[in-house]
Protein backbone atom coordinates (compact mmCIF):
# COMPACT_ATOMS: atom_id res chain seq x y z
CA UNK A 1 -27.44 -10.71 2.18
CA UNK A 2 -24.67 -8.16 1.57
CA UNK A 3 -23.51 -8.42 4.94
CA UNK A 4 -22.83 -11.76 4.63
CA UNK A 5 -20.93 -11.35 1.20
CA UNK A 6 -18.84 -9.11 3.32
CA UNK A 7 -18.14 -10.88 5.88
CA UNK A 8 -16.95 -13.87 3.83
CA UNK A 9 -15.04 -11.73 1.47
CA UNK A 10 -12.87 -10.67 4.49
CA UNK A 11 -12.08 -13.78 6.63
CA UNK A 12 -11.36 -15.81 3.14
CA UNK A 13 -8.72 -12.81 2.76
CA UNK A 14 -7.46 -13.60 6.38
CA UNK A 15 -6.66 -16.94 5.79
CA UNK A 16 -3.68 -16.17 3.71
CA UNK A 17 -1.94 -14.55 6.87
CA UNK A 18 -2.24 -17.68 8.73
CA UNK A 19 1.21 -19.57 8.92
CA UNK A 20 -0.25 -22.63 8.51
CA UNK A 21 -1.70 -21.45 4.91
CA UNK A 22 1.55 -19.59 4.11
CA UNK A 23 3.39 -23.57 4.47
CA UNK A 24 0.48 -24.81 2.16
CA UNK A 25 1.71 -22.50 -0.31
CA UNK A 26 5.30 -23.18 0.05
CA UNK A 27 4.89 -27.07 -0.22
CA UNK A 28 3.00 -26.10 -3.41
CA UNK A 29 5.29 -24.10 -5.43
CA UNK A 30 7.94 -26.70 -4.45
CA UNK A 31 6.39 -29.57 -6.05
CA UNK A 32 5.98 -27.27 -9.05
CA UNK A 33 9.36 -25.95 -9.20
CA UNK A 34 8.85 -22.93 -9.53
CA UNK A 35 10.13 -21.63 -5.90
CA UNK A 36 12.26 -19.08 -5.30
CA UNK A 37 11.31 -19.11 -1.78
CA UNK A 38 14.64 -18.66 0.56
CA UNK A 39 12.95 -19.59 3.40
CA UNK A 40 12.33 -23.48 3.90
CA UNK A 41 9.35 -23.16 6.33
CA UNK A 42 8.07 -20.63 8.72
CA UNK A 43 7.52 -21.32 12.60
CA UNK A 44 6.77 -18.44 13.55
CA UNK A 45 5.80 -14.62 13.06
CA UNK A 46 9.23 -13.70 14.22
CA UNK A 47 10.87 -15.95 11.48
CA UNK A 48 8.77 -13.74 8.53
CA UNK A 49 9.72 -10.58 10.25
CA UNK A 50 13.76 -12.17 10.27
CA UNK A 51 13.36 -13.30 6.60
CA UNK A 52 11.36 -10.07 5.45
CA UNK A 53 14.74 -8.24 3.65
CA UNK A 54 15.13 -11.26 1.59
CA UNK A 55 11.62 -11.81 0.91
CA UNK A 56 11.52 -8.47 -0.65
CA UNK A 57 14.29 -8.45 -2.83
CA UNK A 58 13.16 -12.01 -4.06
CA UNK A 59 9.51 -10.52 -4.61
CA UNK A 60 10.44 -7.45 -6.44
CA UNK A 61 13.73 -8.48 -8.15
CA UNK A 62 13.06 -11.95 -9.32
CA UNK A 63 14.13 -14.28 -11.15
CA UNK A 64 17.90 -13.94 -10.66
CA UNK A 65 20.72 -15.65 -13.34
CA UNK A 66 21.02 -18.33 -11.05
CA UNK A 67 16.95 -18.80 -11.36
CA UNK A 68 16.77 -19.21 -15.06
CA UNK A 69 16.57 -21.97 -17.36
CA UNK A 70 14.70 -21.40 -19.96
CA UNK A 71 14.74 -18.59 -22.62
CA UNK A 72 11.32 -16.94 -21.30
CA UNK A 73 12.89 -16.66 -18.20
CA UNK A 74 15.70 -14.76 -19.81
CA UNK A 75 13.19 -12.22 -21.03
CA UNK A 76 12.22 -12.13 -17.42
CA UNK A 77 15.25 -11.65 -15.69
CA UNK A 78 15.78 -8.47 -18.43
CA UNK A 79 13.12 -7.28 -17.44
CA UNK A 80 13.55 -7.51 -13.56
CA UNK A 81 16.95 -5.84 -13.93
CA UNK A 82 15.51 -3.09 -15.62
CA UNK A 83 13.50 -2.72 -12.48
CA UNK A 84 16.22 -2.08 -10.50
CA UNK A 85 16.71 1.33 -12.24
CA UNK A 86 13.11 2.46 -11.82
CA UNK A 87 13.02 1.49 -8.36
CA UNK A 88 16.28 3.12 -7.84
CA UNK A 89 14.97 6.57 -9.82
CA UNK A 90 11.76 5.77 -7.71
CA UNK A 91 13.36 6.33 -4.38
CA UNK A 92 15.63 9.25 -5.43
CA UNK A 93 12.10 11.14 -6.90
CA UNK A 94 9.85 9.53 -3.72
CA UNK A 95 12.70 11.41 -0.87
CA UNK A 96 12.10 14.92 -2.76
CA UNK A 97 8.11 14.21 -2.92
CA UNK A 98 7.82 13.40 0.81
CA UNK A 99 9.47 17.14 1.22
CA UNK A 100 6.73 18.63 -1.18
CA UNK A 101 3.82 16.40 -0.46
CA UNK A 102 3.53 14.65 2.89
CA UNK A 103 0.38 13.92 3.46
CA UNK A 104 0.26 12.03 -0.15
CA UNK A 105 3.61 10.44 0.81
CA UNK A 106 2.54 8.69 3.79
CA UNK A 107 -0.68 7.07 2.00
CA UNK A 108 1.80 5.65 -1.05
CA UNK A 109 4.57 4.91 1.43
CA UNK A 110 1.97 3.06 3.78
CA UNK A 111 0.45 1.04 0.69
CA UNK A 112 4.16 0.08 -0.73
CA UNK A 113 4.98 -1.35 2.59
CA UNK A 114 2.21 -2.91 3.64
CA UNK A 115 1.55 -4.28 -0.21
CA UNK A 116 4.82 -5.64 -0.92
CA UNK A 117 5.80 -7.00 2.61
CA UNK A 118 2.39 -9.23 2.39
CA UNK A 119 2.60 -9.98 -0.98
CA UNK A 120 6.53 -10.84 -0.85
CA UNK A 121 5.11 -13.14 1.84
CA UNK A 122 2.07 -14.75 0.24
CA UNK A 123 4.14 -14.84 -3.03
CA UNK A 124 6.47 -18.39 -3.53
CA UNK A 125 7.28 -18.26 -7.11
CA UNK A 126 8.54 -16.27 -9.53
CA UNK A 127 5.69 -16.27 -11.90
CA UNK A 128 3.74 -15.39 -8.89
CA UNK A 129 6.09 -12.48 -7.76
CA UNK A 130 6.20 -10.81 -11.75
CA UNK A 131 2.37 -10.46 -12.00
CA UNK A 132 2.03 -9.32 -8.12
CA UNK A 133 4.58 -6.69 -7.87
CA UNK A 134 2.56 -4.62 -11.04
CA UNK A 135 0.55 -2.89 -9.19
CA UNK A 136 3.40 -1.61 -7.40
CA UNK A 137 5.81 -1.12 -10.38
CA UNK A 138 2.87 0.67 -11.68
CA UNK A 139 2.92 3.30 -9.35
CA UNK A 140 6.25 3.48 -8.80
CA UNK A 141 7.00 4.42 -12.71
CA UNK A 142 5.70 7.66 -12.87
CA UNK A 143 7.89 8.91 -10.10
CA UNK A 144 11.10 7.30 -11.25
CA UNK A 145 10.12 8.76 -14.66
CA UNK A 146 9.98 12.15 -13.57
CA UNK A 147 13.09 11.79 -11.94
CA UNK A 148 15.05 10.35 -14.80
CA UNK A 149 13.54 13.24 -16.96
CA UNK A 150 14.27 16.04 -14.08
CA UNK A 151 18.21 14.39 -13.87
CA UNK A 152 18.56 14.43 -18.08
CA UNK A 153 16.90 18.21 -18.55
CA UNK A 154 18.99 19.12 -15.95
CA UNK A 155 22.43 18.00 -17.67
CA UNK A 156 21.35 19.20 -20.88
CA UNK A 157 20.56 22.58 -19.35
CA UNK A 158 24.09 23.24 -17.86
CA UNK A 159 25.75 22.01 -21.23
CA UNK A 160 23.07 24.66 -23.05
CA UNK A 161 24.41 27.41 -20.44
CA UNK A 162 28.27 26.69 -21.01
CA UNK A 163 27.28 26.86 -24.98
CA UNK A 164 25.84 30.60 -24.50
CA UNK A 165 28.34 31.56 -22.41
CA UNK A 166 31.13 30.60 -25.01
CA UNK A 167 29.34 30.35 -28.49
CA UNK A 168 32.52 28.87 -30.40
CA UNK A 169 32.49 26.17 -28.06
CA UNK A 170 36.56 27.23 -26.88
CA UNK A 171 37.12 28.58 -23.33
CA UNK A 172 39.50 31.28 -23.69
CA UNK A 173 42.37 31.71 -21.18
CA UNK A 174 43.29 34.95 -21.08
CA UNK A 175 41.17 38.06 -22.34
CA UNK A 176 42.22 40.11 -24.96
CA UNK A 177 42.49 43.37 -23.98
CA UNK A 178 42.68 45.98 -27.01
């Protein structure tokens, strides 16, 4: 029945927040080699919650120079820096949209931290972390877009005003006075 489909659907999503199945994880991204994971094992809720900050910047930032050896992961880390300027455009545009738009603000800002502090916790390896943190990226590029474009216009527009203001492109001194 559908009920049942539901029901199963949920607690096989549940299992992933169990500690137990987190370590599972962890032991098998390190026999892959492919962990990036800081954190050796987690004990305890309170150890996630200590680790969190680091978790996130491994999840959305990864891999890191130090992480890369071969020349697809080179492409990779170019790409994650690049990141770094949309999520920094992102949070510059997202402070002015939480003054114009709060009720919108709180649903994103509830879905970017609940989304990335689960995945960055689910998440062990750096393949893992570049096709998770899409659907975040995704929503985040818009914003930092309309920000970049708001910051250029807005530079361009002040050189365009000096330019009218003094056509041959010299600031004169003194007035002439005939």
């Amino acid at each position: 029945s559908i009920k049942s489909i539901i029901e199963n659907r949920l607690t096989s999503g549940i299992k992933y927040v169990e500690i137990d199945e987190i370590n599972k994880r962890l032991k098998g991204a390190e026999e892959a080699k492919s962990n990036y994971y800081p954190v050796p094992k987690h004990d305890s809720p309170i150890t996630i919650i200590k680790y969190m900050p680091l978790l996130i910047v491994y999840f959305l930032a990864s891999p890191f120079p130090w992480q890369v050896h071969k020349a697809t992961q080179l492409l990779a880390m170019f790409d994650s820096m690049m990141l770094w300027f949309v999520y920094l455009f992102f949070m510059l545009e997202f402070r002015s949209f939480i003054k114009r738009n709060k009720k919108w603000a709180v649903i994103l800002f509830s879905y970017f931290i609940l989304g990335i502090c689960s995945s960055s916790i689910v998440q062990t390896n750096v393949a893992g972390s570049e096709r998770h943190r899409i659907m975040f990226t995704f929503l985040m590029l818009p914003f930092a877009v309309h920000r970049l474009v708001t910051w250029w216009y807005g530079k361009k527009r002040k050189q365009r005003y000096a330019m009218e203001k003094f056509p041959s492109g010299r600031i004169l001194i003194k007035p002439v006075i005939r």
